[in-house]
C-alpha atoms as a PDB file:
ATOM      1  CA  UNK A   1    -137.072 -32.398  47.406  1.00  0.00           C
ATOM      2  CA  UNK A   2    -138.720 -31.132  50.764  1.00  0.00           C
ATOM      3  CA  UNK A   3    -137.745 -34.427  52.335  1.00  0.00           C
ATOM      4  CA  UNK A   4    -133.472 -34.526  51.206  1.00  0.00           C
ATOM      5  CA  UNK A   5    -133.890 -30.667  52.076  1.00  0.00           C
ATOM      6  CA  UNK A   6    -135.190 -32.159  55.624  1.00  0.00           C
ATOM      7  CA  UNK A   7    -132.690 -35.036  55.991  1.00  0.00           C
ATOM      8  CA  UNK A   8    -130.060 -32.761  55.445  1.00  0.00           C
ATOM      9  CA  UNK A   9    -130.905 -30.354  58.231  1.00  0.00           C
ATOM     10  CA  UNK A  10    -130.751 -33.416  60.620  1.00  0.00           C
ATOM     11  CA  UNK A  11    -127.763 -34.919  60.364  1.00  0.00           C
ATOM     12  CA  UNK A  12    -126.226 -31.391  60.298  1.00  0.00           C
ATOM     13  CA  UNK A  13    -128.525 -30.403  63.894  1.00  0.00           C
ATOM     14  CA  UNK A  14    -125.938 -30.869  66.827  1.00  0.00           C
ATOM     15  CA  UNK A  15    -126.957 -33.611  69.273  1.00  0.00           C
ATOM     16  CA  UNK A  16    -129.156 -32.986  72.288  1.00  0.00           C
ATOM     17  CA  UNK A  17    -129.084 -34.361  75.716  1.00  0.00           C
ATOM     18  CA  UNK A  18    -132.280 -35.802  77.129  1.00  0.00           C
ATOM     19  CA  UNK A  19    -133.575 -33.405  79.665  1.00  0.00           C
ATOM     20  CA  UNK A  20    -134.545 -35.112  83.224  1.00  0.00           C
ATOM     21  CA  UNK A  21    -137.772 -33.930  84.778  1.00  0.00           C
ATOM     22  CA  UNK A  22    -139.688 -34.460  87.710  1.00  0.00           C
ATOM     23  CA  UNK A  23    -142.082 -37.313  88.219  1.00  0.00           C
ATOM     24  CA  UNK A  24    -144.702 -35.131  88.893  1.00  0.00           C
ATOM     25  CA  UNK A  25    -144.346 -32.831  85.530  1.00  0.00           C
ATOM     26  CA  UNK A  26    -144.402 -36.116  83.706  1.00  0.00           C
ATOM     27  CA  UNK A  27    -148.189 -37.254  85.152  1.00  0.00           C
ATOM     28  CA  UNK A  28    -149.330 -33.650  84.556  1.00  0.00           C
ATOM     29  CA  UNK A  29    -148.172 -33.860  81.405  1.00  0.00           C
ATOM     30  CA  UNK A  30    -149.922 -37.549  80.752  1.00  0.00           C
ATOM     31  CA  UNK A  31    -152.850 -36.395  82.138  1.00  0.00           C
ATOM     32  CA  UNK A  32    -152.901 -33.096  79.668  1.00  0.00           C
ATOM     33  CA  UNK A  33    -152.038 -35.541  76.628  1.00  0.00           C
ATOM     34  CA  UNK A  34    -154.431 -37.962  77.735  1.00  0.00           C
ATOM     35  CA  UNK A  35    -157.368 -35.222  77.774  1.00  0.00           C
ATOM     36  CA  UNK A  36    -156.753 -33.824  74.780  1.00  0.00           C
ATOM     37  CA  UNK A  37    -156.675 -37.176  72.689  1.00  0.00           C
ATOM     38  CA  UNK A  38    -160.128 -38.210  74.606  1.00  0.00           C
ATOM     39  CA  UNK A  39    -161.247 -34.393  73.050  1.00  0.00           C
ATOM     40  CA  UNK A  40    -160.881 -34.739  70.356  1.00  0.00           C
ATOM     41  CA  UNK A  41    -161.854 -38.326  69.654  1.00  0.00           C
ATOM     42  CA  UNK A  42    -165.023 -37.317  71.232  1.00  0.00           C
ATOM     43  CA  UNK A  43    -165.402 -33.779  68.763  1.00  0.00           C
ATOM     44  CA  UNK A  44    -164.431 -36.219  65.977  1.00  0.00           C
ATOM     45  CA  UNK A  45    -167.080 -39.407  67.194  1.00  0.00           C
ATOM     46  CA  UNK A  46    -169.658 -36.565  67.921  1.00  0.00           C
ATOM     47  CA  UNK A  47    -169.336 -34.991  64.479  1.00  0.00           C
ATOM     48  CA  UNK A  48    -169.885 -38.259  62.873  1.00  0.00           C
ATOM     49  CA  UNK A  49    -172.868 -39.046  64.435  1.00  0.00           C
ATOM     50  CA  UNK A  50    -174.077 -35.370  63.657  1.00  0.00           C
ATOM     51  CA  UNK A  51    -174.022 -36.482  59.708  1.00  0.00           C
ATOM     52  CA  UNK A  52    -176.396 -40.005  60.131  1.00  0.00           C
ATOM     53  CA  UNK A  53    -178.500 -38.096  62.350  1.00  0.00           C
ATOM     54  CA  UNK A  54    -179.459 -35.245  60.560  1.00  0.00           C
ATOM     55  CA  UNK A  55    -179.164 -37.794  56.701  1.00  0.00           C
ATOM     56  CA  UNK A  56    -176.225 -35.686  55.422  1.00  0.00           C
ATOM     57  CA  UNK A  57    -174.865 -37.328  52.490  1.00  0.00           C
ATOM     58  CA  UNK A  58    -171.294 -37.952  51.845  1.00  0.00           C
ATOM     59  CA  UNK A  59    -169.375 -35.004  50.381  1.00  0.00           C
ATOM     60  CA  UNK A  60    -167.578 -37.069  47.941  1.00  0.00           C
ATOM     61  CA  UNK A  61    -171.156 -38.190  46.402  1.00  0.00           C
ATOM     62  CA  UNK A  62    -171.350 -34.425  45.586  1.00  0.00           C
ATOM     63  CA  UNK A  63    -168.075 -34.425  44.171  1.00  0.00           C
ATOM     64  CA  UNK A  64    -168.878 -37.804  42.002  1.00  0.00           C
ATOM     65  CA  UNK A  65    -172.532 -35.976  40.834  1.00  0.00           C
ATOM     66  CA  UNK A  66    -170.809 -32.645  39.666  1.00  0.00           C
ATOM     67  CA  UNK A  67    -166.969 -32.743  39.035  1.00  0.00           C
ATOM     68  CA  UNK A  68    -168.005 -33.081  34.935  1.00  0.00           C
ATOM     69  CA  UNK A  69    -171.129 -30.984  35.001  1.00  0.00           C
ATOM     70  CA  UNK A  70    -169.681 -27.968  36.955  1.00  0.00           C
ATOM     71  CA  UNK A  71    -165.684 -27.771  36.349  1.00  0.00           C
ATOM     72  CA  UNK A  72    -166.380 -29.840  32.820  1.00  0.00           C
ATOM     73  CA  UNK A  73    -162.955 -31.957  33.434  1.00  0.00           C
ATOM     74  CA  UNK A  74    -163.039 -36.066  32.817  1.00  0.00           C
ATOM     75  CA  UNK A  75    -160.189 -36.665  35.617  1.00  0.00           C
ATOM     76  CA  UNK A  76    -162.118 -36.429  38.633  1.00  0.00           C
ATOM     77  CA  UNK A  77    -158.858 -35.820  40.923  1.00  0.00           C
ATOM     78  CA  UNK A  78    -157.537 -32.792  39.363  1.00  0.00           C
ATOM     79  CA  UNK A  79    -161.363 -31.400  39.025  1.00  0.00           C
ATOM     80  CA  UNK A  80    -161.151 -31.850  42.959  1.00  0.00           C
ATOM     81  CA  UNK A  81    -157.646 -30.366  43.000  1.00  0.00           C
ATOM     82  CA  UNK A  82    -158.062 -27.292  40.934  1.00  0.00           C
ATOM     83  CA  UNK A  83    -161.169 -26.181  40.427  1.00  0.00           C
ATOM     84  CA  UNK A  84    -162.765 -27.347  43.795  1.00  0.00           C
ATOM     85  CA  UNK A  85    -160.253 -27.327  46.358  1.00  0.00           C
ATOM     86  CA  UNK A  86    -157.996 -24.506  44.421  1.00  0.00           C
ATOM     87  CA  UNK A  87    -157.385 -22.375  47.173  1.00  0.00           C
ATOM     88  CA  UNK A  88    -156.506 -25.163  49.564  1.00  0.00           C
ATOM     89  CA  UNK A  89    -154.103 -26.936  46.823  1.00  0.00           C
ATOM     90  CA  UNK A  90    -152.197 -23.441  47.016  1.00  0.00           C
ATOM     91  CA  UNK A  91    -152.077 -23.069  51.165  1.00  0.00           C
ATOM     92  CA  UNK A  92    -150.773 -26.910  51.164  1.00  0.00           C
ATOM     93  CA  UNK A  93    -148.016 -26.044  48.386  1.00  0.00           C
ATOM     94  CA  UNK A  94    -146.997 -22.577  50.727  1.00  0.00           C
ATOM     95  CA  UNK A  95    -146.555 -24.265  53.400  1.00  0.00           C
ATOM     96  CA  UNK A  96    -143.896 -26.625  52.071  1.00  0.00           C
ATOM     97  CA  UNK A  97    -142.421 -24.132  50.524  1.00  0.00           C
ATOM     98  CA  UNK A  98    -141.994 -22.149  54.100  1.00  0.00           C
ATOM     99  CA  UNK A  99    -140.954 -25.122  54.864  1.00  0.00           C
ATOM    100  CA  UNK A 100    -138.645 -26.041  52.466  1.00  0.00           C
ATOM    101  CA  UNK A 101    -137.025 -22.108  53.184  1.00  0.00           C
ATOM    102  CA  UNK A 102    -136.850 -23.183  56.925  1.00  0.00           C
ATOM    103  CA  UNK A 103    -134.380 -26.156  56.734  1.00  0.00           C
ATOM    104  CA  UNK A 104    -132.862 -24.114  53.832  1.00  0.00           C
ATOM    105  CA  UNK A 105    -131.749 -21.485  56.512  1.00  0.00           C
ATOM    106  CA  UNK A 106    -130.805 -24.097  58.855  1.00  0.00           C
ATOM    107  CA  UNK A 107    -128.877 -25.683  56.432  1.00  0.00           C
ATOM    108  CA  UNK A 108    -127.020 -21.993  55.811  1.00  0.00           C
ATOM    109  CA  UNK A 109    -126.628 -21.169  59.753  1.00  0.00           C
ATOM    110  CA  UNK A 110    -124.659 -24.580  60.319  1.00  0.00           C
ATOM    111  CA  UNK A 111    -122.323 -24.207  57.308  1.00  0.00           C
ATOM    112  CA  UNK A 112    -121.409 -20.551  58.694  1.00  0.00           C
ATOM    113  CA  UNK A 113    -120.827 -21.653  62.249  1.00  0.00           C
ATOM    114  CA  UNK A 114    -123.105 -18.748  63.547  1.00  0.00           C
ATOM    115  CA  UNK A 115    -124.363 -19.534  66.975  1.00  0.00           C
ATOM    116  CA  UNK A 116    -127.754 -17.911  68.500  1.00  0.00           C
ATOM    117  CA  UNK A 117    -127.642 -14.133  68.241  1.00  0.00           C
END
């Protein structure tokens, strides 16, 4: 539903014209984007290496070992789902609906002709 809900906001979003910028705002801006994807690839690659270095075991073996023992449920995906990743289950669904509520209210400004207040 979130996705029609987002379709219709776009076709009913006016069109925009590209914006021209310097040449030099464009390398800064390559060079920023650039840094940050080498940052994080390097927090993600160094994290990684953390885990084999110090034997950490998968989290999903954990998972696997205690999904019927602990939250006594046969489906291992819900068991994850509800009972050990309840809270986060919950954020993800709020922030669709906010979502959801946000092209809702575009949807409403564009049918009333309103412009920016």
């Amino acid at each position: 539903m979130v996705v029609v809900l987002f379709l219709l906001a776009f076709k009913h979003l006016p069109n925009l014209k590209k914006e021209r910028t310097k040449p030099r705002i464009q390398v800064t801006n390559a060079i920023i984007s650039v840094g940050v994807g080498v940052m994080v690839t390097l927090i993600g690659l160094s994290s990684y290496a953390f885990r084999y270095e110090n034997g950490l075991e998968s989290i999903s073996q954990y998972f696997i070992d205690n999904s019927y023992e602990l939250a006594a449920g046969e489906n291992m995906v819900n068991v994850i789902l509800v009972d050990f990743r309840g809270l986060d289950t919950i954020l993800e669904v709020l922030v669709l609906a906010i979502a959801a509520l946000g092209v809702i209210t575009l949807i409403k400004l564009r049918m009333t002709g309103r412009e920016d207040v």
